[in-house]
Protein backbone atom coordinates (compact mmCIF):
# COMPACT_ATOMS: atom_id res chain seq x y z
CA UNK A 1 -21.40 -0.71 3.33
CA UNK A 2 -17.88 -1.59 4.55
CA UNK A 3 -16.93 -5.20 4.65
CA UNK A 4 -15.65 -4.81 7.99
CA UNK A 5 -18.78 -3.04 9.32
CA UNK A 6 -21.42 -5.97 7.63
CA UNK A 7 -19.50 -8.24 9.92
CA UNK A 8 -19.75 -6.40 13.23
CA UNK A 9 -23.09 -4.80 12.96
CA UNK A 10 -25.11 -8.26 14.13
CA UNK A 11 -22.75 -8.85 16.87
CA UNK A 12 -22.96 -4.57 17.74
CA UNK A 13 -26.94 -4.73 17.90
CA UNK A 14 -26.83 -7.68 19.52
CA UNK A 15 -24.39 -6.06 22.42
CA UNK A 16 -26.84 -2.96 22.34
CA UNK A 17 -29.87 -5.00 22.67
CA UNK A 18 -28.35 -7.10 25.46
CA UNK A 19 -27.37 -3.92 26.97
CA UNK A 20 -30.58 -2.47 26.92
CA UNK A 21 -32.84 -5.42 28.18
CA UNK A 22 -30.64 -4.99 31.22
CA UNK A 23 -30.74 -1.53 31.39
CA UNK A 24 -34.90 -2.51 32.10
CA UNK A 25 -34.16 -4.14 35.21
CA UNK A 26 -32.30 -0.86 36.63
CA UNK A 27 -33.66 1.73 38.85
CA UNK A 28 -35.73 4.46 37.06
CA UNK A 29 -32.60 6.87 38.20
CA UNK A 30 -30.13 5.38 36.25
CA UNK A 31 -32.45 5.30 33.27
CA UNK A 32 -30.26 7.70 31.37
CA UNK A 33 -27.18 6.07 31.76
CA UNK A 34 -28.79 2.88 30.57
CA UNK A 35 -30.07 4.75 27.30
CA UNK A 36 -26.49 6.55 27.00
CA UNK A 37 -24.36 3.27 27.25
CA UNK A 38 -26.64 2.24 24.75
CA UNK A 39 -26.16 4.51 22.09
CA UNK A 40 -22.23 4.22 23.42
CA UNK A 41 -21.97 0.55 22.07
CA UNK A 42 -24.38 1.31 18.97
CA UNK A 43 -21.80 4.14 17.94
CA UNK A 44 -18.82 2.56 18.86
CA UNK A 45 -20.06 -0.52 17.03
CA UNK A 46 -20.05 1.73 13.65
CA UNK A 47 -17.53 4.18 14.04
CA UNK A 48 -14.57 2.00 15.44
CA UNK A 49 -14.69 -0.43 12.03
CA UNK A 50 -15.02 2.92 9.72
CA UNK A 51 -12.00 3.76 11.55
CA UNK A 52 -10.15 0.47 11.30
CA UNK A 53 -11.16 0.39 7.36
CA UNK A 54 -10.16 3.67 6.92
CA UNK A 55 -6.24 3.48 8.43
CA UNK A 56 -5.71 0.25 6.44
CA UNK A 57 -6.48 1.42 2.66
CA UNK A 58 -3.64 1.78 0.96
CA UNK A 59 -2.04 4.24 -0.88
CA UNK A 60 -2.75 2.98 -4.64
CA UNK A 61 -3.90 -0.30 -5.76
CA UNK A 62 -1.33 -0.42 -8.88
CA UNK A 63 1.85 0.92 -7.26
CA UNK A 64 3.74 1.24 -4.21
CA UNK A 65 6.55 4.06 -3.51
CA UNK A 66 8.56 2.70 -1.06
CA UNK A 67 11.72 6.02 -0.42
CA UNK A 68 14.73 4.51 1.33
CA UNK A 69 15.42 5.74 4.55
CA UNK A 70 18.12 8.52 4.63
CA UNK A 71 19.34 8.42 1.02
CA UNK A 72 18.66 12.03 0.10
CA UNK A 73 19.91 13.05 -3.53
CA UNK A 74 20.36 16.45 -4.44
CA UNK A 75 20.74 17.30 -8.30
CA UNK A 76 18.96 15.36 -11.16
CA UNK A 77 17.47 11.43 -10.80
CA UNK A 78 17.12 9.07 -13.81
CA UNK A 79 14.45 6.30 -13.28
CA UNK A 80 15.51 3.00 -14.29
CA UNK A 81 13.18 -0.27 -16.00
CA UNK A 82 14.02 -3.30 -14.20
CA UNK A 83 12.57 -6.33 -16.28
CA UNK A 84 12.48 -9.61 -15.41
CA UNK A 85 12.18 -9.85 -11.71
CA UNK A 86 10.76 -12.53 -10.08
CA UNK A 87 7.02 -12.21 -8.98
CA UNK A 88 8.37 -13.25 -5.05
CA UNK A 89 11.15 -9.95 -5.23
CA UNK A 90 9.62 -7.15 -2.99
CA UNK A 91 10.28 -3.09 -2.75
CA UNK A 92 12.77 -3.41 0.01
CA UNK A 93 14.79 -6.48 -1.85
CA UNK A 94 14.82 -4.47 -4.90
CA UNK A 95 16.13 -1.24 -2.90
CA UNK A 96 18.90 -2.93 -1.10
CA UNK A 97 20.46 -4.52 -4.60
CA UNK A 98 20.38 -1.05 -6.13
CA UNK A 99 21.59 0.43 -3.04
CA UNK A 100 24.87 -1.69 -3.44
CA UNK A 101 25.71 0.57 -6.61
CA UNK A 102 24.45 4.30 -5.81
CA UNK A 103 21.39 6.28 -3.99
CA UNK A 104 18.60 5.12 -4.59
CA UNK A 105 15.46 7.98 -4.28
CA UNK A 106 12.74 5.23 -4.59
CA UNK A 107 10.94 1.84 -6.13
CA UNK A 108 7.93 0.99 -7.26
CA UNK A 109 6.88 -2.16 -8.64
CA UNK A 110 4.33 -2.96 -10.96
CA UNK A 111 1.08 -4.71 -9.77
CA UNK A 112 -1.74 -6.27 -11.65
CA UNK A 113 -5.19 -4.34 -10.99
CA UNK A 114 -7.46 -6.93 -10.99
CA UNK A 115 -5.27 -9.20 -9.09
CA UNK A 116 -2.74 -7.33 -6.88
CA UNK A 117 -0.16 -9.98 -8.44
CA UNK A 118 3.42 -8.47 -8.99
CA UNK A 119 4.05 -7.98 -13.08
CA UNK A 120 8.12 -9.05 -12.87
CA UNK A 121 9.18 -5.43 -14.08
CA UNK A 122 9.44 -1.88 -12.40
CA UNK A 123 11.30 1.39 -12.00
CA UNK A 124 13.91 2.22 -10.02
CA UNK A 125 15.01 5.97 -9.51
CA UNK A 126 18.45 6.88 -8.70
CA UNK A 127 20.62 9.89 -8.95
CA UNK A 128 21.84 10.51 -12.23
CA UNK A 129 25.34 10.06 -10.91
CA UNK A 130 25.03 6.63 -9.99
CA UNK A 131 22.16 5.49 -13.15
CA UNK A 132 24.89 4.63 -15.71
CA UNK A 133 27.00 2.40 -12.70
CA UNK A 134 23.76 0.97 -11.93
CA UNK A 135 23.42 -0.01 -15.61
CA UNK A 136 26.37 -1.68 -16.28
CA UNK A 137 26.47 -3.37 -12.95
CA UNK A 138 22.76 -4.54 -12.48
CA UNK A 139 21.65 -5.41 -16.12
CA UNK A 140 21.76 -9.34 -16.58
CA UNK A 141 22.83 -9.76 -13.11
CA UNK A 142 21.16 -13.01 -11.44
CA UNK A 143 19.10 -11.91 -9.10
CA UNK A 144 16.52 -14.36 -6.99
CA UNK A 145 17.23 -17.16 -10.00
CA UNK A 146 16.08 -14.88 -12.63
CA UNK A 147 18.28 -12.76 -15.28
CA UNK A 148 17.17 -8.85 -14.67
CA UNK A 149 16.79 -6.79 -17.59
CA UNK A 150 18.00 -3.12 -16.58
CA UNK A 151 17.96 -0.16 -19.16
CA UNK A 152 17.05 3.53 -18.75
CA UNK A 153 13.32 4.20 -18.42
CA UNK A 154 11.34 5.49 -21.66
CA UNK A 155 8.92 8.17 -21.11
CA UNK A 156 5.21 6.67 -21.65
CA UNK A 157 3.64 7.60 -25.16
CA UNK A 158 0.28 8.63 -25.28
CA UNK A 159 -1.50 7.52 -28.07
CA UNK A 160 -2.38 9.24 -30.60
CA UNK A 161 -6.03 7.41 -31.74
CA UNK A 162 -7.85 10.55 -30.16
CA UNK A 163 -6.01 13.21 -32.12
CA UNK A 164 -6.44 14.77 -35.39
C-alpha cells in the first residue's frame, strides 16, 4: 500500500463513518443518497491519493534528462563526461554553462541509487559541431568553486566475466 494512501485511509473512514451515522438521522427517502455519498467519500478517499502518487513518480530514480528548450540540432551529437562538479550544481546550471559554447541536446547527471545524492560527474550531449569548442573551453574551467574535468564520453564496456 501507497505511503500516501496509509496516511489518508483513517482520516477517509473516519469521514465515511461520520457521514453515514448522519445519513441515520435522514428521512427514509433520501436513504440512497446517504449510502451514495458514502461510497463517494470512501472512493474518493482511495482513488484521489493513487492519483496524487501516481503524477508525482518520477521518470528514473538514477538519471534525469532535462532537453533545453528550443535548441534543436540536426546532424550528429557527441556526449560529453563532465567530472568534478559540485554535488549542489543542478541540470539547468549545467545546461546554461554549456549553452555559452554550442547547442546543447540534453544533461543528465548522475545520482546515487540508494541515496538520490548527486555523484559530481555526468554527460552532456551537444552537436558534434560545437563538442570539440566545448572541450577546449569548458575542461578545467572553475565552475561553482570546483575545477571540471571535461573529455569526450567513452562508450560503457560490458564485462566480459559471463563470456567464454
Amino acid at each position: 500500500m501507497s505511503s500516501s494512501l496509509r496516511t489518508s485511509l483513517p482520516f477517509t473512514v473516519a469521514l465515511a463513518i461520520v457521514v453515514y451515522l448522519v445519513s441515520i438521522f435522514l428521512p427514509e427517502h433520501l436513504l440512497s443518497q446517504a449510502a451514495a455519498l458514502t461510497l463517494g467519500v470512501v472512493i474518493a478517499g482511495v482513488l484521489i491519493p493513487l492519483l496524487m502518487e501516481y503524477k508525482s513518480l518520477p521518470t528514473s530514480s538514477a538519471t534525469k534528462v532535462v532537453k533545453s528548450a528550443g535548441a534543436t540540432v540536426s546532424g550528429d551529437t557527441a556526449t560529453l563526461y563532465v567530472g568534478n562538479l559540485p554535488y549542489r550544481a543542478n541540470e539547468e546550471a549545467v545546461r546554461e554553462l554549456f549553452q555559452q559554447s554550442g547547442a546543447v541536446v540534453n544533461v543528465r547527471l548522475m545520482k546515487d541509487r540508494q541515496t538520490g545524492r548527486r555523484r559530481g560527474f555526468g554527460f552532456v550531449e551537444v552537436a558534434v559541431k560545437d563538442a570539440n569548442k566545448m572541450i577546449q573551453k569548458l575542461n578545467d574551467f572553475e565552475f561553482e568553486g570546483r575545477t571540471l574535468k571535461v573529455r569526450e564520453a567513452k562508450e560503457r564496456q560490458d564485462s566480459e566475466d559471463g563470456e567464454e
